[in-house]
Protein backbone atom coordinates (compact mmCIF):
# COMPACT_ATOMS: atom_id res chain seq x y z
CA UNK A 1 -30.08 2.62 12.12
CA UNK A 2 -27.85 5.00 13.67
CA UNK A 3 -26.82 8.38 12.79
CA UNK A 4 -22.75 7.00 12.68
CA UNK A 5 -21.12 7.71 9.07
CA UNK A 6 -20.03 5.53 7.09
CA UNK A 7 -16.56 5.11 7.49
CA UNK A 8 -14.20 4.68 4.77
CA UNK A 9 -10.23 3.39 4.53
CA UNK A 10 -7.41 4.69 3.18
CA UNK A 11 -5.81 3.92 0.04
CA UNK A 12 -2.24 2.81 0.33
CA UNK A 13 0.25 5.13 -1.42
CA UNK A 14 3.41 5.82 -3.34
CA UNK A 15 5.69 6.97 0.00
CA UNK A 16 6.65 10.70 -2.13
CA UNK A 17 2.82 11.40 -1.99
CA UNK A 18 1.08 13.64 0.04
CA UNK A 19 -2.66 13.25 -1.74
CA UNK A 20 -4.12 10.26 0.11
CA UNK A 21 -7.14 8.73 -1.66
CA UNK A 22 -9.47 6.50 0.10
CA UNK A 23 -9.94 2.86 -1.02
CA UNK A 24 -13.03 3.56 -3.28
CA UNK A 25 -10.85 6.50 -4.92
CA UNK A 26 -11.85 9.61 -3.16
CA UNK A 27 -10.01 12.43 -1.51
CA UNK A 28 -9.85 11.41 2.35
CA UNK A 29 -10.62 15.22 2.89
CA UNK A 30 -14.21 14.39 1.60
CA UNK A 31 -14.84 12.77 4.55
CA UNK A 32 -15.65 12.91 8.14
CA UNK A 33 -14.36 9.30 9.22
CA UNK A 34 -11.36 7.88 7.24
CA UNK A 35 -9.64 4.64 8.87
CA UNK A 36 -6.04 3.28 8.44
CA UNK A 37 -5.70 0.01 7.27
CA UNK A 38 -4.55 -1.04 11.03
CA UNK A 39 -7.55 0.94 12.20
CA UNK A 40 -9.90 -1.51 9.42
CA UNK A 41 -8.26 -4.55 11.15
CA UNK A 42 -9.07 -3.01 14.58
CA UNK A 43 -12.60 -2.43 13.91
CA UNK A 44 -13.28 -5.88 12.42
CA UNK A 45 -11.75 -7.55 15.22
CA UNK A 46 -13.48 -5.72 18.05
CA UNK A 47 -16.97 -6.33 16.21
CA UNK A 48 -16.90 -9.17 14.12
CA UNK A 49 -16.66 -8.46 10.05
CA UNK A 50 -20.47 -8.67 10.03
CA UNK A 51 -20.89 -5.76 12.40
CA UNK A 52 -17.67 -4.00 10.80
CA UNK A 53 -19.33 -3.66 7.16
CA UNK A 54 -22.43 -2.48 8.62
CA UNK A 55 -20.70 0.61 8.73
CA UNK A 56 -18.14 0.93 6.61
CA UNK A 57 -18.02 1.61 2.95
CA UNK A 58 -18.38 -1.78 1.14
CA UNK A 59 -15.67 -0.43 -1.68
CA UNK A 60 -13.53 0.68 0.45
CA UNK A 61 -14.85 -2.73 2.56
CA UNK A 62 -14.00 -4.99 -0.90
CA UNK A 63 -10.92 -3.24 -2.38
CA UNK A 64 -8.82 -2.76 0.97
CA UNK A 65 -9.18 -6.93 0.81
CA UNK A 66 -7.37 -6.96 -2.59
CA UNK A 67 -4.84 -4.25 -2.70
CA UNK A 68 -1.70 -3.58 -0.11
CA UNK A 69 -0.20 -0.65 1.15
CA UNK A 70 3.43 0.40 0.56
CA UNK A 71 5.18 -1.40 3.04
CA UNK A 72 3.71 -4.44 2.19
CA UNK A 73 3.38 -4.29 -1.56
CA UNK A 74 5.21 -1.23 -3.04
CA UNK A 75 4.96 -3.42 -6.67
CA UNK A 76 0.88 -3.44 -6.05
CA UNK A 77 0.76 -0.18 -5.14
CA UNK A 78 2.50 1.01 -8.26
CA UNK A 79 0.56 -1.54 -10.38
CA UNK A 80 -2.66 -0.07 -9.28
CA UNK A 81 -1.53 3.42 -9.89
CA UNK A 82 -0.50 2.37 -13.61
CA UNK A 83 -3.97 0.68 -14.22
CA UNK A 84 -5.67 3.27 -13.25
CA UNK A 85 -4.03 5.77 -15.24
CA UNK A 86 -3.84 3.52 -18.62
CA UNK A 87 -6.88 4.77 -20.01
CA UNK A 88 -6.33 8.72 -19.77
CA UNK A 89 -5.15 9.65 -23.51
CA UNK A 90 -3.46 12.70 -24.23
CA UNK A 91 -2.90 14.30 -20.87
CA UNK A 92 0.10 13.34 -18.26
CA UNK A 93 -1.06 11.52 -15.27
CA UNK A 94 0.07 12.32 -11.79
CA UNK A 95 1.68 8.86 -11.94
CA UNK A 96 3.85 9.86 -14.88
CA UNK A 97 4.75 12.74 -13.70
CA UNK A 98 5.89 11.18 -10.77
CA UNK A 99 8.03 8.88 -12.58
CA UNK A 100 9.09 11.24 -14.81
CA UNK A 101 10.96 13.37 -12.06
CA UNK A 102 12.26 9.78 -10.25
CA UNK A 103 14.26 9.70 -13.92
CA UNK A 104 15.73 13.27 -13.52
CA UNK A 105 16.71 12.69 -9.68
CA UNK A 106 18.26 9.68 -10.74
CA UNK A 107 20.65 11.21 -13.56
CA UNK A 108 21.20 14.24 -10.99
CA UNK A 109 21.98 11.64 -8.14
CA UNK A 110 22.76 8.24 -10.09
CA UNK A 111 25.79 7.32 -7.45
CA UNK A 112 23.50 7.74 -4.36
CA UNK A 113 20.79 6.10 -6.05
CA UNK A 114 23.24 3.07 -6.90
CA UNK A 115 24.76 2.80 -3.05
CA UNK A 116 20.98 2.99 -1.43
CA UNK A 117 20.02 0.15 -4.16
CA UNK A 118 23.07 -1.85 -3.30
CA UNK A 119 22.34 -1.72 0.85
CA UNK A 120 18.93 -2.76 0.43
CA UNK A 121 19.68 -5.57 -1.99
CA UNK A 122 22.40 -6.52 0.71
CA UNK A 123 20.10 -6.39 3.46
CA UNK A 124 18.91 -9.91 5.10
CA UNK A 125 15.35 -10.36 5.19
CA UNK A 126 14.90 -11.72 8.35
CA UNK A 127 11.83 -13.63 7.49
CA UNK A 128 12.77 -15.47 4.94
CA UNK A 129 16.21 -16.02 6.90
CA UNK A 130 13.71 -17.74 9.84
CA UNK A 131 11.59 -19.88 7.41
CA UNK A 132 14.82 -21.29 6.25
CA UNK A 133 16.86 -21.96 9.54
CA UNK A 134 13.39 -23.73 10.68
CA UNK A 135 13.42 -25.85 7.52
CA UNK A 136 16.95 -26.53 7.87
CA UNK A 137 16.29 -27.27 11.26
CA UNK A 138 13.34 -29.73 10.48
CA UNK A 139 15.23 -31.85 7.78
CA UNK A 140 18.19 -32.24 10.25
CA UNK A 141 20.31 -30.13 8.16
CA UNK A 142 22.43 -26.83 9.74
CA UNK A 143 21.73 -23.86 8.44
């Protein structure tokens, strides 16, 4: 066994956070070795996931495999966030405070809000635009 610590991942987070938790739910400041996501993926492809797990913790190992970060999955994100607040009675979470002050920026800034909504809502999604020119393409039909 060697002397390496175990190396943890971190958690993906709401983008107007600065607290970063790691994957098993712990301050990243707790530890010495803290990977991104694109670090994980990295790691298990230079040394095979056997090898990879060896050292790395096997929460962090189980629930990076189940949850997304932002970019990916900003409803999963928030949907974690919300679970894992549900059960704390009586006091605000940081989650609802979070929300809480979204509401008030959006009353204070409601016509920005509406234009930034509107742009990405108009904005192609240039994946889903290529999986349908090659389908359109493969039934013979223009696209």
């Amino acid at each position: 066994m060697t002397d390496q610590p175990i190396e943890h991942i971190e958690r993906g987070k709401p983008p107007w956070r600065e607290e970063t938790k790691t994957e098993c739910g712990r301050l990243v400041s707790e530890f010495a070795v803290v990977l991104t996501r694109e670090q994980a993926k990295k790691k298990i492809a230079g040394q095979g996931r056997q090898r990879a797990a060896m050292s790395t913790c096997m929460t962090c190992w189980e629930t990076a495999g189940r949850h997304g970060e932002w970019a990916d999955d900003p409803c999963g994100v928030i949907d974690r966030e919300a679970q894992s607040n549900r059960w704390r009675r009586g006091e605000m979470s940081t989650l609802e405070t979070e929300l809480r002050a979204l509401a008030v920026l959006y009353v204070a800034h409601s016509d920005e809000y509406d234009e930034i909504v509107a742009g990405l809502a108009a904005s192609v999604d240039l994946s889903a635009a290529r999986i349908a020119k090659n389908a359109a393409r493969r039934y013979g039909q223009r696209a």
